[in-house]
N, C-alpha and C. Protein backbone atom coordinates (compact mmCIF):
# COMPACT_ATOMS: atom_id res chain seq x y z
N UNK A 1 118.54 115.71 115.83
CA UNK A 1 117.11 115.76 115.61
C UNK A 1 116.53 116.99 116.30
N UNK A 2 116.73 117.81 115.31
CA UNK A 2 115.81 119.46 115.95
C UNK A 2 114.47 119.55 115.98
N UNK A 3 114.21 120.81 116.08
CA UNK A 3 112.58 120.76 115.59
C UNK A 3 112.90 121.80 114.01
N UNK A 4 113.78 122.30 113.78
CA UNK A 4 113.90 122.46 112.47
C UNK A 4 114.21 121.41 111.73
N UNK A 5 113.30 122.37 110.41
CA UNK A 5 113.24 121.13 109.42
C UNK A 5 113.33 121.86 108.10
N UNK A 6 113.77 120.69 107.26
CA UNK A 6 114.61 121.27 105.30
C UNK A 6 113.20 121.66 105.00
N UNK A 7 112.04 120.82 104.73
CA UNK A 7 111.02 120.68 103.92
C UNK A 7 109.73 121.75 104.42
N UNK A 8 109.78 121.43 105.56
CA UNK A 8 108.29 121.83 106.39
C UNK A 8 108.20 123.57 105.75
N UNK A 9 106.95 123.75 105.17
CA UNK A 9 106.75 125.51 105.03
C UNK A 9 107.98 125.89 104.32
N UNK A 10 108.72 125.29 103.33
CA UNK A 10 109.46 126.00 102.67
C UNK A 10 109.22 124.74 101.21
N UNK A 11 109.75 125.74 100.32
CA UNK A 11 109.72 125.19 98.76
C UNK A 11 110.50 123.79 98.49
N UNK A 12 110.47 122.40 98.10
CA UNK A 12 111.26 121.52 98.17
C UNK A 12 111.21 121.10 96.95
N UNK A 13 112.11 120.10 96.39
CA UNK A 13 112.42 119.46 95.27
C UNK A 13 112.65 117.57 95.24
N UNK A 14 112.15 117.32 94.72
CA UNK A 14 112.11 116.02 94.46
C UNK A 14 113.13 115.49 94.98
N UNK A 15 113.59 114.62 95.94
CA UNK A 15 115.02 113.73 96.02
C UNK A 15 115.55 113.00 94.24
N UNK A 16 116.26 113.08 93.90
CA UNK A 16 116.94 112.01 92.97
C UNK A 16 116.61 111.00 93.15
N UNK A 17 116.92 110.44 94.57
CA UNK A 17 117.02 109.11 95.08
C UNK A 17 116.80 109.07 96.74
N UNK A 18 116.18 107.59 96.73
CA UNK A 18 116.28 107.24 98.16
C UNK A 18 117.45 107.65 99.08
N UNK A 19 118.89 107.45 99.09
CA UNK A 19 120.04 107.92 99.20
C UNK A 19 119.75 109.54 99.50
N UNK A 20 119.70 110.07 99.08
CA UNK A 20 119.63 111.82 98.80
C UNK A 20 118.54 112.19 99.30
N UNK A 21 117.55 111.94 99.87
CA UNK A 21 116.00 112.06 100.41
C UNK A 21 116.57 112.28 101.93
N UNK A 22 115.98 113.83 102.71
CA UNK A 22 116.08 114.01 104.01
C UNK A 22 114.77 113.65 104.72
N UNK A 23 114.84 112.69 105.69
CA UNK A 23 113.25 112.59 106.23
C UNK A 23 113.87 113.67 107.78
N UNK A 24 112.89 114.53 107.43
CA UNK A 24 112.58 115.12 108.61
C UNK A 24 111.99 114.90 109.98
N UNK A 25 112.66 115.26 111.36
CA UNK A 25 111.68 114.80 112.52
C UNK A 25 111.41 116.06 113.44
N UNK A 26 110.95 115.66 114.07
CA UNK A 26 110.11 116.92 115.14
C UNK A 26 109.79 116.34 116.28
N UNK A 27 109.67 117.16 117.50
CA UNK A 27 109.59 115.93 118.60
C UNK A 27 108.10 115.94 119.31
N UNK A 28 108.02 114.44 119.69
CA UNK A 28 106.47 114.27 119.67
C UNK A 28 106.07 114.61 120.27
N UNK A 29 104.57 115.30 119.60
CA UNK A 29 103.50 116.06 120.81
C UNK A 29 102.77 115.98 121.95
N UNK A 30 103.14 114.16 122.24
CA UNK A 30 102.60 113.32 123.64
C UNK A 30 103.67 112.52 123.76
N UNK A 31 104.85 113.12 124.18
CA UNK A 31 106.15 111.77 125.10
C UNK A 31 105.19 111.33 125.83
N UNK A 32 105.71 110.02 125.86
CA UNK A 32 105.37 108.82 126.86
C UNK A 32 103.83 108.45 126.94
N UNK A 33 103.47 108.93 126.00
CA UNK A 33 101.99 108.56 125.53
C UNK A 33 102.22 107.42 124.65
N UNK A 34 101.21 106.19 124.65
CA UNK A 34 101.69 105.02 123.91
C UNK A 34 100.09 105.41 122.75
N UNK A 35 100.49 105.38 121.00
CA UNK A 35 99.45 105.61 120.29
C UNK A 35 100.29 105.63 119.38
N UNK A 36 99.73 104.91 118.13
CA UNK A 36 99.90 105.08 117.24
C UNK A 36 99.49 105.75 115.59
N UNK A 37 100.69 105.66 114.91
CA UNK A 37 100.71 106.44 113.27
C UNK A 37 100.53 106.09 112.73
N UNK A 38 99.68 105.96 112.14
CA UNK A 38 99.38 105.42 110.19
C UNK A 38 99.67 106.61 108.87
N UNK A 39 100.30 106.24 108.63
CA UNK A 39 100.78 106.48 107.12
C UNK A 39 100.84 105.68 105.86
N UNK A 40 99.42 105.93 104.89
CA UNK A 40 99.04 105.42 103.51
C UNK A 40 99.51 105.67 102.75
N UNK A 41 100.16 104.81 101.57
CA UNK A 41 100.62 105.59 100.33
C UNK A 41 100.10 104.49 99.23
N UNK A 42 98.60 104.34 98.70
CA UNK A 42 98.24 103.89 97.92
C UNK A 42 98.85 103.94 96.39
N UNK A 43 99.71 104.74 96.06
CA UNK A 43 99.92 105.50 94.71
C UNK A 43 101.35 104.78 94.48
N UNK A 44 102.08 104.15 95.68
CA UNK A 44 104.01 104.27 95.94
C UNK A 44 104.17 103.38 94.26
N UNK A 45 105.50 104.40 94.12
CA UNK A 45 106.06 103.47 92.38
C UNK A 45 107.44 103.39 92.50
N UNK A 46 107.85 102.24 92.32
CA UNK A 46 109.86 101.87 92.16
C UNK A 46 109.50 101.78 90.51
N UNK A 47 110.94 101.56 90.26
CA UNK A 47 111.05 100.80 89.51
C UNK A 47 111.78 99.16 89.52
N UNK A 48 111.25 98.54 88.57
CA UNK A 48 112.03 96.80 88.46
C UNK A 48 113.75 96.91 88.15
N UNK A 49 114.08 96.28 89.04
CA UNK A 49 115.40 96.27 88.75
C UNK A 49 116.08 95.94 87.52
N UNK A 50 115.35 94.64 86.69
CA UNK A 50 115.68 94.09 85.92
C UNK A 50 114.72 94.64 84.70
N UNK A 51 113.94 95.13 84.38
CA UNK A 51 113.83 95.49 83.05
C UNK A 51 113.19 97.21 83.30
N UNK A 52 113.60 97.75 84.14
CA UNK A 52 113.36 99.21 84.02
C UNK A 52 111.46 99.76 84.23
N UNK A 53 111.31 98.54 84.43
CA UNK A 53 109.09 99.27 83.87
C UNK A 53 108.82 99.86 85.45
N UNK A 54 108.04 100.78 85.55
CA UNK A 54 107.35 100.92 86.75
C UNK A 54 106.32 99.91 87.89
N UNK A 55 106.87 99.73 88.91
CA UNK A 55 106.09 98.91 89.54
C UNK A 55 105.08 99.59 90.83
N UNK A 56 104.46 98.88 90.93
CA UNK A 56 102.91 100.05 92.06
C UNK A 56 102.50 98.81 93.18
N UNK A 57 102.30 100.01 94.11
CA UNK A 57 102.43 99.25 95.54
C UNK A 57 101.16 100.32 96.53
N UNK A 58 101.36 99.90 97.36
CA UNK A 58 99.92 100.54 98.73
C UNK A 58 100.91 100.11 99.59
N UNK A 59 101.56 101.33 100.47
CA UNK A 59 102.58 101.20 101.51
C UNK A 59 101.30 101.40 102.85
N UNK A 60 101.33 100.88 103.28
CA UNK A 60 101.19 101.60 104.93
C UNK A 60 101.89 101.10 106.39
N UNK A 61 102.31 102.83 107.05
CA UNK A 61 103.56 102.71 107.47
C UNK A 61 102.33 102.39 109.02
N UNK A 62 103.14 102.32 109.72
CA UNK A 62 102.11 102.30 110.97
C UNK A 62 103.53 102.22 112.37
N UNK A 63 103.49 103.13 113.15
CA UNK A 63 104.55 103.24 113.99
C UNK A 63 103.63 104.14 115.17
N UNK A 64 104.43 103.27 116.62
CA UNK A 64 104.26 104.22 117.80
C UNK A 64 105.44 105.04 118.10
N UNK A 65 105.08 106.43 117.92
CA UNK A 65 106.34 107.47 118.20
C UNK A 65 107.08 106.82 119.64
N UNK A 66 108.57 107.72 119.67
CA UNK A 66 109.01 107.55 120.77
C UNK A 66 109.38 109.33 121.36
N UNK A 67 110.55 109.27 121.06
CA UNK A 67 110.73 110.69 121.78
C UNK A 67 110.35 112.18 119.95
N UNK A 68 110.12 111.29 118.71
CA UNK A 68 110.21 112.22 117.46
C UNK A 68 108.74 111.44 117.04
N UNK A 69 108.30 112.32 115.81
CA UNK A 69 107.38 112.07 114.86
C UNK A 69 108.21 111.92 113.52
N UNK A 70 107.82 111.45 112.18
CA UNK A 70 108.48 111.75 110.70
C UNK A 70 107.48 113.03 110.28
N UNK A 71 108.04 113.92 109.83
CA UNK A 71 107.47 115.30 109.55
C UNK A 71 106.62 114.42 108.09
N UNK A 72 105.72 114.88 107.54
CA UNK A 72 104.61 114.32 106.63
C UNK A 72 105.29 115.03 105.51
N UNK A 73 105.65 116.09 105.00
CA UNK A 73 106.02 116.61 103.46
C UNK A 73 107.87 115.88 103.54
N UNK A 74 108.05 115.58 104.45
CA UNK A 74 109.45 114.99 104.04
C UNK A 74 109.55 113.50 103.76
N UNK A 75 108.58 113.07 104.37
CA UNK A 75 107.74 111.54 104.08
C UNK A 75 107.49 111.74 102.58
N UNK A 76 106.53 112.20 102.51
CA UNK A 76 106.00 111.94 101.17
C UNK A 76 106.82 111.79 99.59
N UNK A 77 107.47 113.08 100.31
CA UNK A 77 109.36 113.35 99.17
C UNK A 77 109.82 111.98 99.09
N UNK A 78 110.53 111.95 100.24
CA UNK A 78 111.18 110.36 100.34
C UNK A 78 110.33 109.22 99.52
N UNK A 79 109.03 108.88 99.52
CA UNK A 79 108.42 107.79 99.22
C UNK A 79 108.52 108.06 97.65
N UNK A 80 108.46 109.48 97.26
CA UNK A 80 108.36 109.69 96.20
C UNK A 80 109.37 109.66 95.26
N UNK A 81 110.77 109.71 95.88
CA UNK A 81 112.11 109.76 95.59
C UNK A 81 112.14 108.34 95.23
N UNK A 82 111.46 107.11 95.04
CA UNK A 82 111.28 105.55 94.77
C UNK A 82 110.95 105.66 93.47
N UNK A 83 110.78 106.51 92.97
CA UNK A 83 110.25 106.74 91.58
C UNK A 83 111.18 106.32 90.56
N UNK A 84 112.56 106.95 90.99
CA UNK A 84 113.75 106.49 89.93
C UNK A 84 114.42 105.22 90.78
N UNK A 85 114.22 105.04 91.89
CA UNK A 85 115.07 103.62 92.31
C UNK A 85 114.37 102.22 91.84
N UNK A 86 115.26 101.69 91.63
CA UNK A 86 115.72 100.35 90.84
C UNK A 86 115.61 99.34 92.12
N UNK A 87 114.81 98.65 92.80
CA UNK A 87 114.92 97.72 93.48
C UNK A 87 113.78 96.87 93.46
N UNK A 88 113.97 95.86 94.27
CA UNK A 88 112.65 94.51 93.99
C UNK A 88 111.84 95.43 95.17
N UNK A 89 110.65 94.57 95.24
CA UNK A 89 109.94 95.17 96.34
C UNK A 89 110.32 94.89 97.62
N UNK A 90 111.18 93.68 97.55
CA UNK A 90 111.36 93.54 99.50
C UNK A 90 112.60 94.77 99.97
N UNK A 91 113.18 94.91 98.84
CA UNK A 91 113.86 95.85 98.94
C UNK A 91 113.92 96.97 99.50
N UNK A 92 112.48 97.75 98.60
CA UNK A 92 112.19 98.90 98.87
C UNK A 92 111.04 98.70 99.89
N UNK A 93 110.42 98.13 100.40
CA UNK A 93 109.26 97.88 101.54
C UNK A 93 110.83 97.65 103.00
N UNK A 94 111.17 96.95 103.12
CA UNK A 94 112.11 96.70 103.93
C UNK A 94 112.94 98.10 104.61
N UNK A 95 113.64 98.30 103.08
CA UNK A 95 114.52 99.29 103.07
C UNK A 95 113.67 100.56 103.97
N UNK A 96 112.75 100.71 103.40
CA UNK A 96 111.81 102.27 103.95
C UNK A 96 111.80 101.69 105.71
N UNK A 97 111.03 100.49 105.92
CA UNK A 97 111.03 100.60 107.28
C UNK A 97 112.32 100.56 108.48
N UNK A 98 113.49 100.24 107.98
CA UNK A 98 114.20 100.03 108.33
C UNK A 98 115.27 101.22 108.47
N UNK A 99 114.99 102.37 107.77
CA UNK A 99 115.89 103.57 107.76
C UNK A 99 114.70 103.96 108.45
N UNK A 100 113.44 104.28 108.82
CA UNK A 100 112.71 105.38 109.07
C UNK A 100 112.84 104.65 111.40
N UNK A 101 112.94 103.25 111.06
CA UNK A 101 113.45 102.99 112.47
C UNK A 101 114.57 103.45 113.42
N UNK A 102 115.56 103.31 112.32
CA UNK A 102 117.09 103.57 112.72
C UNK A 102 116.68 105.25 112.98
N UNK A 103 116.61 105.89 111.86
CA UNK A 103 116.57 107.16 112.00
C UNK A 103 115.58 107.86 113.31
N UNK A 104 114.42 107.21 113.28
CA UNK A 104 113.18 108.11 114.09
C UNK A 104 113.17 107.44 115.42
N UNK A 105 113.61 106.08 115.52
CA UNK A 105 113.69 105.57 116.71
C UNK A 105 112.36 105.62 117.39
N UNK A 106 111.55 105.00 116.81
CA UNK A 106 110.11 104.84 117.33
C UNK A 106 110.42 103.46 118.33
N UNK A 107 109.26 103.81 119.10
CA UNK A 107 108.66 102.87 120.15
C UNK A 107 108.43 101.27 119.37
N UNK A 108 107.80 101.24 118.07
CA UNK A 108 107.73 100.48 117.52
C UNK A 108 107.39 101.05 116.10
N UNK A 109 107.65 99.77 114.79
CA UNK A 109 107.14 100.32 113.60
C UNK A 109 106.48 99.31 112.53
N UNK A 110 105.64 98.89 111.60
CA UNK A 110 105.73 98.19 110.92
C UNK A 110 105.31 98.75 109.54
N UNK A 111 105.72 98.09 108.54
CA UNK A 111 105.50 98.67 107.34
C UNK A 111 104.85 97.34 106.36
N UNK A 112 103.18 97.24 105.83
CA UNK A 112 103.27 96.67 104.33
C UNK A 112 103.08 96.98 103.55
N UNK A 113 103.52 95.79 102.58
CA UNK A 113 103.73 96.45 100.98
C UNK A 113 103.17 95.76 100.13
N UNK A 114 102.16 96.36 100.28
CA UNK A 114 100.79 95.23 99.09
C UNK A 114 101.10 95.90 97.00
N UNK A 115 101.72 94.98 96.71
CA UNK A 115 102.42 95.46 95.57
C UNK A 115 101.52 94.69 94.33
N UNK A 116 101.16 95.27 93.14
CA UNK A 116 100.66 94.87 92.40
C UNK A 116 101.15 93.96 91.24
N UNK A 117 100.87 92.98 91.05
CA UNK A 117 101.07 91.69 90.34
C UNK A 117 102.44 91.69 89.16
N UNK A 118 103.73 91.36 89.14
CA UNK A 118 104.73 91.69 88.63
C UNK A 118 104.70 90.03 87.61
N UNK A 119 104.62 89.66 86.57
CA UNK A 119 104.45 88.72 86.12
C UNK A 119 103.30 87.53 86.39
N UNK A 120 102.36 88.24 87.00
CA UNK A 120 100.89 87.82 87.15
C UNK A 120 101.04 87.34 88.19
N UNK A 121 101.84 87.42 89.22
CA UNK A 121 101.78 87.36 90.73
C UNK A 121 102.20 88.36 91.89
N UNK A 122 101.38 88.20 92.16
CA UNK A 122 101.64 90.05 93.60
C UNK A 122 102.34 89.24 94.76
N UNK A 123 102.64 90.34 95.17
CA UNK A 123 103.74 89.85 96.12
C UNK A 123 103.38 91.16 97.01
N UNK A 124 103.31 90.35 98.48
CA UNK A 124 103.02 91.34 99.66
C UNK A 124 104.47 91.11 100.43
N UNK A 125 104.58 92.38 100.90
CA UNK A 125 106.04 92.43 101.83
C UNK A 125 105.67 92.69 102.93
N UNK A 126 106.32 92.23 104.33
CA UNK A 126 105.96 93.24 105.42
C UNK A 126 106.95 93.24 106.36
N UNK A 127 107.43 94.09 107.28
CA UNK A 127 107.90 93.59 108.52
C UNK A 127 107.79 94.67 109.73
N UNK A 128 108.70 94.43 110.27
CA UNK A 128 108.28 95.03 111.74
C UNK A 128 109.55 95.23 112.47
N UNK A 129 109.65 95.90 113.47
CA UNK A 129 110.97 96.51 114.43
C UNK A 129 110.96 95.46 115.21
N UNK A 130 110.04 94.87 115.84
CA UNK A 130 109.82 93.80 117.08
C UNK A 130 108.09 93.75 116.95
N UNK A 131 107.98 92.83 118.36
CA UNK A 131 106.77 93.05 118.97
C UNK A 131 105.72 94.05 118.94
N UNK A 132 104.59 94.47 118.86
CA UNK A 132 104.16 95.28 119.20
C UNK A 132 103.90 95.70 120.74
N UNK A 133 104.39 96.64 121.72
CA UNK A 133 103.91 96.95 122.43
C UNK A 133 102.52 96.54 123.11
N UNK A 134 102.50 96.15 124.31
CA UNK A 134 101.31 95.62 124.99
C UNK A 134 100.20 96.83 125.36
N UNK A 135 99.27 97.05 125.08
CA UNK A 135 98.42 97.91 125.05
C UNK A 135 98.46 98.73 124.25
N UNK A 136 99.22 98.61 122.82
CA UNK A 136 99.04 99.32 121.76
C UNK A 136 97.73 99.37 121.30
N UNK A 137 97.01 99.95 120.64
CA UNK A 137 95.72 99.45 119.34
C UNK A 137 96.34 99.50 118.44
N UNK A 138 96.49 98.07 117.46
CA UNK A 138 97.18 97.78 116.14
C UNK A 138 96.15 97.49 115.17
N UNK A 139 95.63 98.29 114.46
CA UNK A 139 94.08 98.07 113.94
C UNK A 139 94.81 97.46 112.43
N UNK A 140 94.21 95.94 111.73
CA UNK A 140 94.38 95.81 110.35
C UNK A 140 94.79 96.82 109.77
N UNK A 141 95.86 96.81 108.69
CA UNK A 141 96.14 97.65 107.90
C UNK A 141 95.07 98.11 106.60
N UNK A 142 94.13 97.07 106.70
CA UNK A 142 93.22 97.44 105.75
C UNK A 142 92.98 97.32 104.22
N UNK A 143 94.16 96.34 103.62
CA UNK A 143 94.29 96.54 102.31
C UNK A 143 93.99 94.91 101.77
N UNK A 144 93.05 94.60 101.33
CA UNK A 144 92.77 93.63 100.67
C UNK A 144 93.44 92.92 100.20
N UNK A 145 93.65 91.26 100.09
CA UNK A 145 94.62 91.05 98.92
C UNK A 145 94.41 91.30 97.57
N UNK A 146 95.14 91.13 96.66
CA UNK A 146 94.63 91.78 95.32
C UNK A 146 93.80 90.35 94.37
N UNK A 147 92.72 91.10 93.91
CA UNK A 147 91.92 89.72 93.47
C UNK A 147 91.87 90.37 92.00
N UNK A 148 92.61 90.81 91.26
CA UNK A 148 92.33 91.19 89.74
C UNK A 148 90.84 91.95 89.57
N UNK A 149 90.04 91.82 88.18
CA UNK A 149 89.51 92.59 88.35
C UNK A 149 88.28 92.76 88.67
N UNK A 150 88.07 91.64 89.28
CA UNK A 150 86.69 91.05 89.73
C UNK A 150 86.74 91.71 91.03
């Protein structure tokens, strides 16, 4: 984990796939400062495993750095690299928080996945590394449940 990075200020290309997606890190600008990251992705799209259609979700990542940050244009790649993967949503909500832990080794992390109605029922995912830290500020993630179109 350098402070060089594939993506940052240079030209990049779509990942294929989750698999093939480099998330970049950099090391954080307040060690041993306890505060946390939010990262929104109102737009995130998989696809259904089982019949191929596009499915749409509102990720937000929310993590207290530890000794790295996730660089933001290698984030975004990655989330975007979900475009051609084939998984359910706990899958891909899970899956994301769970490589960006292993990999970035944050203080703490949690990720939900407010996903839009797949056979006329939505399905929210969420989880977490552990506990949150005692004197964190863990502010609501902010995303409504989904009430159609009322």
């Amino acid at each position: 984990m350098s402070a060089s990075t594939l993506h940052l200020g240079k030209t990049s290309t779509l990942p294929a796939s989750p698999e093939q997606a480099v998330l970049d890190y950099v090391p954080n600008p307040r060690p041993g400062t306890l505060y946390l990251i939010r990262f929104a992705a109102p737009e995130f799209t998989s696809l259904c495993p089982v019949t191929g259609q596009p499915d749409f979700a509102h990720l937000v990542i929310d993590y207290a750095p530890g000794e790295t940050i996730v660089e933001s244009k290698s984030l975004k790649l990655f989330l975007a690299s979900f475009r051609n993967h084939a998984g359910f949503h706990e899958d891909c909500t899970v899956g994301i928080g769970q490589r960006l832990a292993e990999e970035m080794r944050p203080v703490w992390l949690r990720i939900g996945g407010y996903w839009y109605p797949r056979g006329g029922i939505p399905i929210d995912v969420f989880w977490q590394s552990g506990p949150a830290p005692e004197g964190l500020w863990v502010p609501d993630q902010g995303v409504p449940g989904y009430r159609g179109r009322g």
